[in-house]
N, C-alpha and C. Protein backbone atom coordinates (compact mmCIF):
# COMPACT_ATOMS: atom_id res chain seq x y z
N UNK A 1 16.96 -45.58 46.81
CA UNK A 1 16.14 -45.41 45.63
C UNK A 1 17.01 -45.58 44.38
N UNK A 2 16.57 -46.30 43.53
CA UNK A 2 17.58 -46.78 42.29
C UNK A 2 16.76 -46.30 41.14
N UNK A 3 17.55 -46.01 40.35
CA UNK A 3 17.00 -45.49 39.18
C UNK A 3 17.13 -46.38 38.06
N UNK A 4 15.83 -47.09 37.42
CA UNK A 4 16.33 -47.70 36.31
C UNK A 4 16.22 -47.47 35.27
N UNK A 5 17.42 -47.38 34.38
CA UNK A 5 17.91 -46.65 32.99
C UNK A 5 17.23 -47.38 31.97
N UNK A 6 16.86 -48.75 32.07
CA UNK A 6 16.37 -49.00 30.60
C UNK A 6 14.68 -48.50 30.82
N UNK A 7 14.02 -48.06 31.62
CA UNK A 7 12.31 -47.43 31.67
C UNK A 7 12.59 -46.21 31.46
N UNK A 8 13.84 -45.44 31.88
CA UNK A 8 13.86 -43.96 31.27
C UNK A 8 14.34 -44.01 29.70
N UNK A 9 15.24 -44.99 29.29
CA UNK A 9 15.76 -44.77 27.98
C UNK A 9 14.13 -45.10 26.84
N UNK A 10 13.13 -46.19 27.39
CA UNK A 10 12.02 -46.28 26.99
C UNK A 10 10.85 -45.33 26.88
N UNK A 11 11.12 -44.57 28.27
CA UNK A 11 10.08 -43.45 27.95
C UNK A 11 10.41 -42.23 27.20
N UNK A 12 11.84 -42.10 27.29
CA UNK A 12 12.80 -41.31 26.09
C UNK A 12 12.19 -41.52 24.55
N UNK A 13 12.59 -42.74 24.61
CA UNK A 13 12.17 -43.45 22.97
C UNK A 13 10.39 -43.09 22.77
N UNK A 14 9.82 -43.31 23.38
CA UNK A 14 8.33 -42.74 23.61
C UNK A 14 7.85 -41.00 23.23
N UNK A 15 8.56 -40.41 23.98
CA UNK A 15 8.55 -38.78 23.86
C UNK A 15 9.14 -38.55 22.53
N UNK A 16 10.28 -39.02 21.87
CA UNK A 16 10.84 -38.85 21.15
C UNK A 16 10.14 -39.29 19.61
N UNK A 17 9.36 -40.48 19.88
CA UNK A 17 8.37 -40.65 18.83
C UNK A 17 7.23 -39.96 18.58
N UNK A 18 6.49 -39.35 19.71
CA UNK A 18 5.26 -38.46 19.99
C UNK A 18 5.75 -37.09 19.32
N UNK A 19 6.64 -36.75 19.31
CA UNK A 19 7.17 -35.67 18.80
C UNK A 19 7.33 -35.80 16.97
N UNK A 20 8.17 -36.65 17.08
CA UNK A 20 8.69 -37.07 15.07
C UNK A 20 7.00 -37.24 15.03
N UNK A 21 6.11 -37.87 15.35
CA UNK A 21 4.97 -38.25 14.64
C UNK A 21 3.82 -36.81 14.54
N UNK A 22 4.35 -35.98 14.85
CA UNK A 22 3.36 -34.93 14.78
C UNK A 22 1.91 -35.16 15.29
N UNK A 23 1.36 -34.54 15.47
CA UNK A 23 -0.28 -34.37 16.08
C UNK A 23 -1.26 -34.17 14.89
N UNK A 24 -2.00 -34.76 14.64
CA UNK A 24 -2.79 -34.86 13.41
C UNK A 24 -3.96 -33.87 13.14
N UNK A 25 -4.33 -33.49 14.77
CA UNK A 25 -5.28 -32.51 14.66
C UNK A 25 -4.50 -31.21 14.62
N UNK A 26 -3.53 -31.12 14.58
CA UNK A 26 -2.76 -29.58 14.44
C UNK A 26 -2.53 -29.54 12.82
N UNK A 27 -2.45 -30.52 12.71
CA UNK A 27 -2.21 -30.28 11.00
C UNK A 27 -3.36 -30.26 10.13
N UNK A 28 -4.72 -30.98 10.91
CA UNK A 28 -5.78 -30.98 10.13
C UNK A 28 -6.48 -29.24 10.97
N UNK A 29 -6.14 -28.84 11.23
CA UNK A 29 -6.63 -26.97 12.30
C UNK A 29 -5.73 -26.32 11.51
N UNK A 30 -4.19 -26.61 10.86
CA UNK A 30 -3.69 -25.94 10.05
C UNK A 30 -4.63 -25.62 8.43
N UNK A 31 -4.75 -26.67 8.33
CA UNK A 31 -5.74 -26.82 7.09
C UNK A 31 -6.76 -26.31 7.13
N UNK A 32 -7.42 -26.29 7.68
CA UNK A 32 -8.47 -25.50 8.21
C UNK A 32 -8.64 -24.16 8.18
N UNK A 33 -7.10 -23.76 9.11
CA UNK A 33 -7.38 -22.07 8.69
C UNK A 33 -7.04 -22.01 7.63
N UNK A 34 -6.28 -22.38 6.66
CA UNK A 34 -5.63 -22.23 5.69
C UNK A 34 -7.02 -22.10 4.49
N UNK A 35 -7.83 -22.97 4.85
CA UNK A 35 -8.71 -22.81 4.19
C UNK A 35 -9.94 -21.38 4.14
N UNK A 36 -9.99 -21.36 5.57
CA UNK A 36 -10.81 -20.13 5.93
C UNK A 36 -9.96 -18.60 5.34
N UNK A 37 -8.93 -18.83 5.81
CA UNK A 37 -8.35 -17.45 5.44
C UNK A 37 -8.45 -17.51 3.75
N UNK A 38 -7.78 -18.45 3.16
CA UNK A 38 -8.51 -18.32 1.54
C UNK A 38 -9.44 -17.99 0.93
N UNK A 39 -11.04 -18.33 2.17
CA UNK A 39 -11.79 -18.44 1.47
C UNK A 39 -12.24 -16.78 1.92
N UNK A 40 -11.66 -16.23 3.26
CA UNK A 40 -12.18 -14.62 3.67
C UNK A 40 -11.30 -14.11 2.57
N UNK A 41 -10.43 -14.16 2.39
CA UNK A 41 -9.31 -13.33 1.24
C UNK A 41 -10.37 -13.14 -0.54
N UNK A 42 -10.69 -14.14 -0.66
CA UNK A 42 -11.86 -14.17 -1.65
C UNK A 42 -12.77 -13.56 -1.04
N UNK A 43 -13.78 -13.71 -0.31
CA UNK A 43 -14.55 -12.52 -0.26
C UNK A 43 -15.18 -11.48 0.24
N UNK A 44 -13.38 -10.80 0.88
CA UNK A 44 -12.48 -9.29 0.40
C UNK A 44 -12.80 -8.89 -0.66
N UNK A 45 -12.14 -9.64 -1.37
CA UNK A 45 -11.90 -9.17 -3.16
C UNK A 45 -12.89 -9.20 -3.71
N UNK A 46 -14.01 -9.73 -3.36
CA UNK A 46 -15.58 -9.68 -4.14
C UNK A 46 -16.30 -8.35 -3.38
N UNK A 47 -15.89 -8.33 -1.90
CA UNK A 47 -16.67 -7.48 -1.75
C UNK A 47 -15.80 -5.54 -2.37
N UNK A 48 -14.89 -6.04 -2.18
CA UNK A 48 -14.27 -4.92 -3.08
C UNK A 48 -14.80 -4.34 -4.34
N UNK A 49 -14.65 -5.97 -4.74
CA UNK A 49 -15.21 -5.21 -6.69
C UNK A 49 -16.88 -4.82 -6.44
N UNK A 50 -17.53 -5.27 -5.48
CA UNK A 50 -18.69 -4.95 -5.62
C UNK A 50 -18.74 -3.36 -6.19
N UNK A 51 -20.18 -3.02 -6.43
CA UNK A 51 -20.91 -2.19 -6.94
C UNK A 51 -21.21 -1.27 -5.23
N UNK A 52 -20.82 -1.67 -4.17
CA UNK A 52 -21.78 -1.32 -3.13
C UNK A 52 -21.05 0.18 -3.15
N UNK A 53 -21.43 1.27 -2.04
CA UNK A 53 -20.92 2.40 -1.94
C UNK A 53 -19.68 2.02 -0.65
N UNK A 54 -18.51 2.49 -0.37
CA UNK A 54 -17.28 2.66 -0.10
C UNK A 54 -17.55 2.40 1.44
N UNK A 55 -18.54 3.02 1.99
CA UNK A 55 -18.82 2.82 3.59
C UNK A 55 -19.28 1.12 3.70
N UNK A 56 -20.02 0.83 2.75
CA UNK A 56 -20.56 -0.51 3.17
C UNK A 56 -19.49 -1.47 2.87
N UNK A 57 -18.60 -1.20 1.81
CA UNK A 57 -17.63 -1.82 1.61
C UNK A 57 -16.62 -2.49 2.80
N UNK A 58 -16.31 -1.00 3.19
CA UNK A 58 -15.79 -1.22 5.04
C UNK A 58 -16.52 -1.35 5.58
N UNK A 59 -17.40 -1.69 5.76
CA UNK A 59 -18.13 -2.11 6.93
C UNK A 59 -18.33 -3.92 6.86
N UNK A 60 -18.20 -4.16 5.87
CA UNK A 60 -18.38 -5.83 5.50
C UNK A 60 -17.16 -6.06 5.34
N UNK A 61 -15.86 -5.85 4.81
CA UNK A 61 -14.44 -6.12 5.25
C UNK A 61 -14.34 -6.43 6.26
N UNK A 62 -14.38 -5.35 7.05
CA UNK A 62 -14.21 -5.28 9.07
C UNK A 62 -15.06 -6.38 9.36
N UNK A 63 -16.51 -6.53 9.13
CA UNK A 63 -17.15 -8.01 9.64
C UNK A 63 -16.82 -9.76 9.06
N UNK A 64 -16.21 -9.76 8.13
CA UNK A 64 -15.36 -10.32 7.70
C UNK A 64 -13.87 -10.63 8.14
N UNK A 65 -12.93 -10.12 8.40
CA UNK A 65 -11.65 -9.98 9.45
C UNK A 65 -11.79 -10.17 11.16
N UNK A 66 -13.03 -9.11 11.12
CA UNK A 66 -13.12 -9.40 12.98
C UNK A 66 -13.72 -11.38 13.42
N UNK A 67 -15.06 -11.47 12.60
CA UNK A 67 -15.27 -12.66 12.34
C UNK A 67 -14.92 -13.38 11.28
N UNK A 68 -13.97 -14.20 11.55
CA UNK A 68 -13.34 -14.86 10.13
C UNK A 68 -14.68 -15.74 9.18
N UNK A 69 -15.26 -16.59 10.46
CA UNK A 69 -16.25 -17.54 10.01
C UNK A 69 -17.38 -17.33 9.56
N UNK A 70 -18.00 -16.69 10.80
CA UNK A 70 -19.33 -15.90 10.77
C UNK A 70 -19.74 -14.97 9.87
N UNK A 71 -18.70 -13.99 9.45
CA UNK A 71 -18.65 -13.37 8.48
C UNK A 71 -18.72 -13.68 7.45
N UNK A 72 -18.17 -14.32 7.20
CA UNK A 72 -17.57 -15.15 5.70
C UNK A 72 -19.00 -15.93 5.38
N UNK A 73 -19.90 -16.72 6.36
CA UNK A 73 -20.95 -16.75 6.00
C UNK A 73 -22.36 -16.15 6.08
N UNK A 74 -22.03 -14.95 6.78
CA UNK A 74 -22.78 -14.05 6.57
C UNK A 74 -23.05 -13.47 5.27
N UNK A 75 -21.61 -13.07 4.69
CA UNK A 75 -21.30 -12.04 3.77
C UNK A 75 -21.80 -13.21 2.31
N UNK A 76 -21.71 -14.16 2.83
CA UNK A 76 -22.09 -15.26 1.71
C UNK A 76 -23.86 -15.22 1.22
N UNK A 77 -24.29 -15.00 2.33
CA UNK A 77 -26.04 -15.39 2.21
C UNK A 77 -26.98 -13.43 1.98
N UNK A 78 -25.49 -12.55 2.74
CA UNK A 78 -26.22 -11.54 2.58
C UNK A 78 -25.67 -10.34 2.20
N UNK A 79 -24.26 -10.43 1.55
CA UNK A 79 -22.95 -9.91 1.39
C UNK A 79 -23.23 -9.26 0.05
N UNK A 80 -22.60 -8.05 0.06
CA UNK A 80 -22.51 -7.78 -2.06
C UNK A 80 -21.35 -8.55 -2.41
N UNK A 81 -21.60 -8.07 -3.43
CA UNK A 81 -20.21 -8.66 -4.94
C UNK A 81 -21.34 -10.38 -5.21
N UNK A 82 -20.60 -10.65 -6.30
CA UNK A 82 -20.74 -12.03 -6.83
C UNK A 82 -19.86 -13.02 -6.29
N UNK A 83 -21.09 -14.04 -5.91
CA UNK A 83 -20.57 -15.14 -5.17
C UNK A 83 -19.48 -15.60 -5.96
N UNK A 84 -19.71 -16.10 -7.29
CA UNK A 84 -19.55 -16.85 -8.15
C UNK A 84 -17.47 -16.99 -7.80
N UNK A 85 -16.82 -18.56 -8.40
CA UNK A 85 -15.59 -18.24 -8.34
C UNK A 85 -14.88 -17.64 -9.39
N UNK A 86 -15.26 -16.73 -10.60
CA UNK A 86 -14.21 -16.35 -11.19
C UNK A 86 -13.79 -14.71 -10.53
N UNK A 87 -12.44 -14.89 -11.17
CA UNK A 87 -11.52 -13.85 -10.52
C UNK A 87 -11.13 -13.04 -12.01
């Protein structure tokens, strides 16, 4: 059984490019959360400033954190504080 060096040095060169070229969907899923967590971190802070009483407050935080997504559009359609973006 012979081993030939120039199909391993090729599939070398192969792995070695798959790697430098990064994965596109990991970087576009980076973005992604990056975005979600921005957009739950905002509205945290809305539901904070809200007007609501202190229990409901935590209680829509926690559904917000446990569900990043779901929450976030929950808290959007049925959430206190102001949607609006100023800070």
């Amino acid at each position: 059984m012979s081993i030939d060096k120039k199909n391993i040095l090729e599939d070398n060169n192969v792995i070695t490019l798959k790697i430098l070229s990064g994965d596109n969907s990991m970087q576009t899923n980076g973005i992604l959360g990056l975005i979600i967590l921005l957009a739950d971190i905002f509205a945290i802070f809305k539901i904070i400033k809200s007007a609501e009483s202190t229990v409901m407050k935590i209680l829509w935080v926690a559904i917000v954190l446990i569900l990043p997504v779901i929450g976030l559009i929950v808290w959007f359609f049925a959430g206190p504080g102001d949607k609006a973006l100023k800070l």
